[in-house]
Protein backbone atom coordinates (compact mmCIF):
# COMPACT_ATOMS: atom_id res chain seq x y z
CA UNK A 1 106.02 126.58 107.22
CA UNK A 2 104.68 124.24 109.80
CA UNK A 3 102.61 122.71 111.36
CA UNK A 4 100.17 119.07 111.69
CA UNK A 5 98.26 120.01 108.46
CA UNK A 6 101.76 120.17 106.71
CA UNK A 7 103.36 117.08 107.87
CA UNK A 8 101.44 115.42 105.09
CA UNK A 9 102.70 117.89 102.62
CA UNK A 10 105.85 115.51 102.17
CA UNK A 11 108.40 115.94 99.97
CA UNK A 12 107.64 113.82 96.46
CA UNK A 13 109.45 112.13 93.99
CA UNK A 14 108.28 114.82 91.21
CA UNK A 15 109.37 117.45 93.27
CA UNK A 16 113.34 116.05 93.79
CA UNK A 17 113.16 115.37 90.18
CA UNK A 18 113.22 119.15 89.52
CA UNK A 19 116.06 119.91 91.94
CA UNK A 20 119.64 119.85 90.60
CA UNK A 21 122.01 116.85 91.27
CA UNK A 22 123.60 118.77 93.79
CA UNK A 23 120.61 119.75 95.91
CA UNK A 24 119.77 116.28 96.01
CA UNK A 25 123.05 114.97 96.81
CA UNK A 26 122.91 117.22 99.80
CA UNK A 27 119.71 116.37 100.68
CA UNK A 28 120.63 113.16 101.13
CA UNK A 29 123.38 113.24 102.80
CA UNK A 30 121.90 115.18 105.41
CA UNK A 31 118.98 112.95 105.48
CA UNK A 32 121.17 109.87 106.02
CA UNK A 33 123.50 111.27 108.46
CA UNK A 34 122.32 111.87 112.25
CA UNK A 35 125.85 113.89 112.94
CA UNK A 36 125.93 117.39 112.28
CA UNK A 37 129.53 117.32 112.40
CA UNK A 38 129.39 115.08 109.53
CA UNK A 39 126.57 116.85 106.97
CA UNK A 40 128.89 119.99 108.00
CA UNK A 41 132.04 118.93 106.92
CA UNK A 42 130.27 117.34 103.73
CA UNK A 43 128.17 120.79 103.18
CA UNK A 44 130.95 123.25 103.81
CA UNK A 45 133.71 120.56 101.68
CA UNK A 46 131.35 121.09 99.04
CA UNK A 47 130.25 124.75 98.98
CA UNK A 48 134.02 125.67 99.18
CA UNK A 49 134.85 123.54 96.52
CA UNK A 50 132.30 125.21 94.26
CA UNK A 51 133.92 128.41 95.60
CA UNK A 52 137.13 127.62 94.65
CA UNK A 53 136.02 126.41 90.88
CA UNK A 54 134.12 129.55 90.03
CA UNK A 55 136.71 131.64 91.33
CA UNK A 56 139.76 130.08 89.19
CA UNK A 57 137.55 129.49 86.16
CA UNK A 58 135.81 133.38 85.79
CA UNK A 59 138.06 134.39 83.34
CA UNK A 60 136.38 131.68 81.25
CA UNK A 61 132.87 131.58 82.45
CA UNK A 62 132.56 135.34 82.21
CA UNK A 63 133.35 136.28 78.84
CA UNK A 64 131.31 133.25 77.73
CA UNK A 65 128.17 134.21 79.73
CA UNK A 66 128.38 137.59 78.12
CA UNK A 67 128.51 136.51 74.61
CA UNK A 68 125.32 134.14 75.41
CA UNK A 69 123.61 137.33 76.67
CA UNK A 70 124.39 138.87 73.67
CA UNK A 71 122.65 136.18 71.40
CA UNK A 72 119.94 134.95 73.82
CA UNK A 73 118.50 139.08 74.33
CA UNK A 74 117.46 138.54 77.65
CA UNK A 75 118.92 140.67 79.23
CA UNK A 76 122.27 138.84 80.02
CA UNK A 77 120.22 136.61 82.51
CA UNK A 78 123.33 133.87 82.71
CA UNK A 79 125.77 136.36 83.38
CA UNK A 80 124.10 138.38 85.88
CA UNK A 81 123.05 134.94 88.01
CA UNK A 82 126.67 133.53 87.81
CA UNK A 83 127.62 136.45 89.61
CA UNK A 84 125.63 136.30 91.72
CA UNK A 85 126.08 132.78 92.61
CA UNK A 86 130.10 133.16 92.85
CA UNK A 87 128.87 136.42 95.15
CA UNK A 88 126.85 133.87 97.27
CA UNK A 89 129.35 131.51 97.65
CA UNK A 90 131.89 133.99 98.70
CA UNK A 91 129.37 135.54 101.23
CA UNK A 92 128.96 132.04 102.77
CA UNK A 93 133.12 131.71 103.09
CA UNK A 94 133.15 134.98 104.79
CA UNK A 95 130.17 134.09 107.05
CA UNK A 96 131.26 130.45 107.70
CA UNK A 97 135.00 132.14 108.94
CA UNK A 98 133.01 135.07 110.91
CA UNK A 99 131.38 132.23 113.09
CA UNK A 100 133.93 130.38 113.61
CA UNK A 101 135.45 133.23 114.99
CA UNK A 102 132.74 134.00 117.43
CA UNK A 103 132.40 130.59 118.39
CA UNK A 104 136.38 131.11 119.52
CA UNK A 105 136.51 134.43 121.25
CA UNK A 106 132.96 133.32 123.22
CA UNK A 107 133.68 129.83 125.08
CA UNK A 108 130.64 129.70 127.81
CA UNK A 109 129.57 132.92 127.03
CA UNK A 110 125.90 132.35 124.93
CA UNK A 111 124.73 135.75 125.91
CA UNK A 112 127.43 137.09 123.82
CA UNK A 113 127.40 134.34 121.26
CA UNK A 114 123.86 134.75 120.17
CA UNK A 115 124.52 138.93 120.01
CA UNK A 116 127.50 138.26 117.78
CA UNK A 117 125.50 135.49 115.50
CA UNK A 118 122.37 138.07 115.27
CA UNK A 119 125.06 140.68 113.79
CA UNK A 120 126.46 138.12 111.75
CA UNK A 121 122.67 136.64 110.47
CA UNK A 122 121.69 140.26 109.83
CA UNK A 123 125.13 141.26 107.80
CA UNK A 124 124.52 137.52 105.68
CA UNK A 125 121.15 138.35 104.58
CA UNK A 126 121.00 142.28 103.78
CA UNK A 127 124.54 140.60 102.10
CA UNK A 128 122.82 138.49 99.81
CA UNK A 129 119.88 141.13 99.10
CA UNK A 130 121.51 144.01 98.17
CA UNK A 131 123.83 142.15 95.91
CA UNK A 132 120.56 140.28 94.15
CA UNK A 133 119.51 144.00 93.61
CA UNK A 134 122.33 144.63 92.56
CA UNK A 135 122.60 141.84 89.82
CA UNK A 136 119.25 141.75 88.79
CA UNK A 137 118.68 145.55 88.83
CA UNK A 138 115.90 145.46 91.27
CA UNK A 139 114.37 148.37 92.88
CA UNK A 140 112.57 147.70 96.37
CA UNK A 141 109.62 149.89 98.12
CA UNK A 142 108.71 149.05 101.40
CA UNK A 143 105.89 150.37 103.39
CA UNK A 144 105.01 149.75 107.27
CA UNK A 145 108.42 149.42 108.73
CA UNK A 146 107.05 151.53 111.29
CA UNK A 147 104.65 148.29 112.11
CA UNK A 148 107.71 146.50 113.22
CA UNK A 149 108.19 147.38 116.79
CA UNK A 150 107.84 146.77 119.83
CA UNK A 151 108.34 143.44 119.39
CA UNK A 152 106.69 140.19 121.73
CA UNK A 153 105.16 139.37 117.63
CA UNK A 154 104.60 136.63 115.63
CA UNK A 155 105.65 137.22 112.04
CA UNK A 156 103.87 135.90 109.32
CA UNK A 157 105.31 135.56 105.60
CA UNK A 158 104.10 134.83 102.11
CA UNK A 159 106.86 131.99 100.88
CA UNK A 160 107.56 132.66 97.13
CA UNK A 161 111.10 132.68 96.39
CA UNK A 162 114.50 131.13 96.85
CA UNK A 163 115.78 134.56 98.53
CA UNK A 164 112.52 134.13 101.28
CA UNK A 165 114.97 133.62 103.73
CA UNK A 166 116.84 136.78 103.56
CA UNK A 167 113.82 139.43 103.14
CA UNK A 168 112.86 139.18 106.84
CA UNK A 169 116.21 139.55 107.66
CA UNK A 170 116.66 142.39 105.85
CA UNK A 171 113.44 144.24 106.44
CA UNK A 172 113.21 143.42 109.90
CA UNK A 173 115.90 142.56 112.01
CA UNK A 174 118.23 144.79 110.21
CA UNK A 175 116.36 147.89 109.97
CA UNK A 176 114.86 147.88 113.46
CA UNK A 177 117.09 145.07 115.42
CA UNK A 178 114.28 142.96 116.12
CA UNK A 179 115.72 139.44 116.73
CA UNK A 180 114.32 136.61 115.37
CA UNK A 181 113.80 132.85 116.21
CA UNK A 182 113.27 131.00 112.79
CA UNK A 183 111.03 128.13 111.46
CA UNK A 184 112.97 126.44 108.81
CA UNK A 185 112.41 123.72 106.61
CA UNK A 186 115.26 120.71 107.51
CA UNK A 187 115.95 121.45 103.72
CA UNK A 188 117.60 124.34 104.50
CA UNK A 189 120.54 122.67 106.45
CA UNK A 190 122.11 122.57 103.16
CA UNK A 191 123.03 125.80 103.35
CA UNK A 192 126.43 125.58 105.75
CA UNK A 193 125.84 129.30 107.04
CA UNK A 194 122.16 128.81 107.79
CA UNK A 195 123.22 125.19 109.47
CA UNK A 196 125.76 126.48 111.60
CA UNK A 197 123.99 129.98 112.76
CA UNK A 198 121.04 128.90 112.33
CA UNK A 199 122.01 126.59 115.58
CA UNK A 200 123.25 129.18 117.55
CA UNK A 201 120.25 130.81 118.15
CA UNK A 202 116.52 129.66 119.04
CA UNK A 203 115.42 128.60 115.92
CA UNK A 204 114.02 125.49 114.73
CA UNK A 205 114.34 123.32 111.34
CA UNK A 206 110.98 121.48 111.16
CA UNK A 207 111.04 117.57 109.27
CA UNK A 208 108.18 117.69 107.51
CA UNK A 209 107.73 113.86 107.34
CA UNK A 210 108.28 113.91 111.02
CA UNK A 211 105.56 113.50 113.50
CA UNK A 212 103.35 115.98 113.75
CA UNK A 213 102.81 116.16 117.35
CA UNK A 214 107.10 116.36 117.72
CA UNK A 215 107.24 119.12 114.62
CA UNK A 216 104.52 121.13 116.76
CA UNK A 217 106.27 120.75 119.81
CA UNK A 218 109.22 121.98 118.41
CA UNK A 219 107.65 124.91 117.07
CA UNK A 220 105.57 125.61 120.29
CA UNK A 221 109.24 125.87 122.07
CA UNK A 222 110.16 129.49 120.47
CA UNK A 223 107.09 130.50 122.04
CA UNK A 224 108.90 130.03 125.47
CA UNK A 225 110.33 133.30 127.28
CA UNK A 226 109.67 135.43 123.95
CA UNK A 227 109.91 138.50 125.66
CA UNK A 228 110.69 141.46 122.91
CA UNK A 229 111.82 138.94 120.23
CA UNK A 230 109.48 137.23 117.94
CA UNK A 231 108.84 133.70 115.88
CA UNK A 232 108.77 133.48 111.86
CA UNK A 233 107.03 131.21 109.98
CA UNK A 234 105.57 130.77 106.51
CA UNK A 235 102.23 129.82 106.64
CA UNK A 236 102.20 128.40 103.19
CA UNK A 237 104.84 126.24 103.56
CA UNK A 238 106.09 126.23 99.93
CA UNK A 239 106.36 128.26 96.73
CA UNK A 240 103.08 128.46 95.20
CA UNK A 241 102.13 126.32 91.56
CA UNK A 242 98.77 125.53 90.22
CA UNK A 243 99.78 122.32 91.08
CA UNK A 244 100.38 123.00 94.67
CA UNK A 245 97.10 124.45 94.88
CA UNK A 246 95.59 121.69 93.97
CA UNK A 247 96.94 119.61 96.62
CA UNK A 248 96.08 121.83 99.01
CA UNK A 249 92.70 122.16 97.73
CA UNK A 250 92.12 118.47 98.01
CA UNK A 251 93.44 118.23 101.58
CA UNK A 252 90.74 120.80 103.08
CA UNK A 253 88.45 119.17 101.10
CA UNK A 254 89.08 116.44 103.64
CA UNK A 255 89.37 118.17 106.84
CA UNK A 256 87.72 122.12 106.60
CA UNK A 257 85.15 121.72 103.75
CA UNK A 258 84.08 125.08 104.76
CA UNK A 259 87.10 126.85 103.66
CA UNK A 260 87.20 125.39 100.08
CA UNK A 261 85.75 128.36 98.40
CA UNK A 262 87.58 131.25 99.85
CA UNK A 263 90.51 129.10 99.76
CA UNK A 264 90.01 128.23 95.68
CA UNK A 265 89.80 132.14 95.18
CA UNK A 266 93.29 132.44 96.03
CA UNK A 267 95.61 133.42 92.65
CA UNK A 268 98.86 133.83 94.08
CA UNK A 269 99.58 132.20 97.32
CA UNK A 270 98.69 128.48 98.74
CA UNK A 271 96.11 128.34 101.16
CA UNK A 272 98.00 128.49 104.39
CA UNK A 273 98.86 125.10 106.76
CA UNK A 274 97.58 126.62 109.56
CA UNK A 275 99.27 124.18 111.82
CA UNK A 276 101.80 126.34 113.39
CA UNK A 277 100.33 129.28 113.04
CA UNK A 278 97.89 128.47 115.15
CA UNK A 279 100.16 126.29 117.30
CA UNK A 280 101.89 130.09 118.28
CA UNK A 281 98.87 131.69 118.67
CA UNK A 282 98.01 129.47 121.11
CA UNK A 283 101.15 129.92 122.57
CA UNK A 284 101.31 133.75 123.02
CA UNK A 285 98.05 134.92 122.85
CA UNK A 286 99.09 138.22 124.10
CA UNK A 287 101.56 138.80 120.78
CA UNK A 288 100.53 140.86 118.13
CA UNK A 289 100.99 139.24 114.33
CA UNK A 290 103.52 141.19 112.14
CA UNK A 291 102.20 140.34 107.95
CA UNK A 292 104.86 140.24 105.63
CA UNK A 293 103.61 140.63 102.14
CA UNK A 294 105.77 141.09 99.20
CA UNK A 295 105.36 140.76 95.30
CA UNK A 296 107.78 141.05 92.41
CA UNK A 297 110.23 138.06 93.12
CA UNK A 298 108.22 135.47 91.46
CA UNK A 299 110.77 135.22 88.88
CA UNK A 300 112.95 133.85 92.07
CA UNK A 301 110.64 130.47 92.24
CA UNK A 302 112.46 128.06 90.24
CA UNK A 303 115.69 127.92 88.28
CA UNK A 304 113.69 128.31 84.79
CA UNK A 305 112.13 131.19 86.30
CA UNK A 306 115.65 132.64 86.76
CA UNK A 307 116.44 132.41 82.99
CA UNK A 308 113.66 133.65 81.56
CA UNK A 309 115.42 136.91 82.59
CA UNK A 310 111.75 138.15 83.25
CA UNK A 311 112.83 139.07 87.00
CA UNK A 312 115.60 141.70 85.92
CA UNK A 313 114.77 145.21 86.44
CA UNK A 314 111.54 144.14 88.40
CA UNK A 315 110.34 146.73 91.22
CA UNK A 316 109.89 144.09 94.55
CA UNK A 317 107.30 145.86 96.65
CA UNK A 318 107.03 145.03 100.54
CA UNK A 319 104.35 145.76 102.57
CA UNK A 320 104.48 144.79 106.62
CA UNK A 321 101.33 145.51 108.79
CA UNK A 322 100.35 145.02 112.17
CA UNK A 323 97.48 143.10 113.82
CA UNK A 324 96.92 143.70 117.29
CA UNK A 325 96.61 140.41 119.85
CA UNK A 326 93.33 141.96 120.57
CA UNK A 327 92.13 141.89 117.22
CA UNK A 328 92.75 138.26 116.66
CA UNK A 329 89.85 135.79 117.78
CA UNK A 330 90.40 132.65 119.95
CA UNK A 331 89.49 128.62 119.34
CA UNK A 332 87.92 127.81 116.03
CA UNK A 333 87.54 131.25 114.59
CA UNK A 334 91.45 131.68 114.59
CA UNK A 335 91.57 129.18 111.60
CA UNK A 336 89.23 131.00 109.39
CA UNK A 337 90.54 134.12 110.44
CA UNK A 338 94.21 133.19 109.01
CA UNK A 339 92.40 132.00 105.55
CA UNK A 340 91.09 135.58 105.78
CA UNK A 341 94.10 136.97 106.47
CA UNK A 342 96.12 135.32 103.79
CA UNK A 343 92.92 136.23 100.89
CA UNK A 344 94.50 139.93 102.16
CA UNK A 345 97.84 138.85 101.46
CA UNK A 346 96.94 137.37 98.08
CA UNK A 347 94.86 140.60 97.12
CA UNK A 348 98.28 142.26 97.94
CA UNK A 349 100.10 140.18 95.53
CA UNK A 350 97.56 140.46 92.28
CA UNK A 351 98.03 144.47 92.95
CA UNK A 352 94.26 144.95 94.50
């Protein structure tokens, strides 16, 4: 998700011309505004607004989704992500109320604070997960949870839905109570719950039109004292499209000519920034690298991918492996070895 190679992956006009109004609108405000007090009050305004709408108008919105499900045959697609959304929002009032609770009951205390806000971050996400399942009828296999632990790791993710953020979360911290510390897109702030916990703990939300020698330093300081926990980051930096790809391709062109042909073999993921990645591993060369691959939320890319219906009933299969610290080679050879690495992850997601 970061790193120098992806500063220059800036946001472009084509791609805020395929986000909603309202994504934008946010964006904006957050970009204009130095305060968080201020892009708070405006995100959380806003989000509890929406909550508020939905709620008093489902008795109209929910008998008309269903009869559009029963005309459109797929598979009442509109219905099912309504629900979902008015789950969401109601998730993020709960979760928004939770921490300011703990922020309350733990004045001075950020021992405590953080414990309560990594209960609170794991109870959001596995939230918001099982309730997608739920919605969408998905069924979920996971294999190598037993690669999780111990932890001193640095966790590595393929990026290819809108729900990224709350696999890890899910499959990780939850199930084995492995905290942690978060690379996020600045994007992201958006999201009220993710702003506010998301700033309780050691994470950090990376500009990626910032300067690349700041964004990496930011990145290299959840490296610091690590001790059991470990750092997340998505190597790819974005949701993969052909036309991605072909950005990507162009840019190695430029700097690693080498690793244009392994890199143009890839089907399903972007070749990976390796910025940050190897910014970490540089870090803590002693830490092994946890691999997160997972295929079958596609359909979770974009908002038309969402009503195709072609994500319902999908079986989302998760596989986590382990690659020790010894394993992993040092200087140069590190870069080619995470293009490597993420052919593997790729091969994963075309079912090889």
């Amino acid at each position: 998700m970061a790193g120098a190679e992806q500063q220059s992956s800036m946001v472009r006009p084509t791609d805020l011309r395929r986000r909603s109004r309202f994504v934008q609108l946010l964006a904006f405000s957050h970009a204009a505004s130095t305060s968080p007090t201020t892009r708070r009050l405006l995100t959380v305004s806003v989000y509890f607004l929406m909550w508020v709408l939905i709620s008093v108008l489902a008795p109209l919105w929910i008998p008309a989704a269903f009869i559009v499900g029963l005309f459109r045959r797929r598979r009442f697609v509109v219905l099912r992500l309504l629900l979902f959304f008015w789950t969401f929002l109601t998730i993020e009032m709960i979760g928004l109320v939770l921490a300011a609770c703990i922020y309350l009951i733990t004045p001075g205390n950020d021992e405590r604070r953080q414990s309560l806000f990594f209960k609170l971050e794991c109870w959001w996400g596995t939230s918001l997960f099982a309730w997608l399942c739920r919605f969408l009828s998905l069924t979920i296999s996971v294999e190598g949870s037993e690669n999780v632990l111990p932890g001193h790791v640095l966790v590595f993710i393929r990026h290819a839905s809108i729900i990224d953020t709350a696999l890890p979360v899910t499959f990780i911290s939850n199930a084995t109570g492995l905290r942690l510390r978060y690379v996020f897109k600045r994007e992201l702030l958006v999201d009220p719950c993710i702003d506010v916990a998301g700033h309780a703990s050691p994470n950090y939300f990376i500009d990626r039109g910032g300067s690349p020698d700041e964004e990496l330093a930011g990145i290299r300081k959840l490296a610091v004292d690590l001790g059991d926990q470990g750092v997340l980051l998505y190597p790819e930096g974005t949701r993969f499209t052909e036309r991605k790809k072909k950005i990507a391709l162009k840019r190695l062109e430029k700097t690693h000519p080498d690793l244009v042909p392994l890199a143009e073999s890839f089907e399903h993921c972007l070749p990976p920034k390796p910025g940050g990645a190897l910014t970490l591993l540089e870090a803590v060369p002693d830490a092994d690298v946890l691999v997160v691959a997972h295929r079958g939320l596609e359909g979770l890319a974009e908002v038309t991918d969402l009503l195709s219906g072609s994500v319902v009933g999908k079986n989302v299969e998760v596989s986590i492996w382990r690659i020790p610290a010894s394993e992993i080679p040092s200087g140069d050879a590190r870069r080619r070895w995470l293009f490597d690495l993420w052919k593997r992850v790729d091969d994963f997601v075309g079912g090889n």
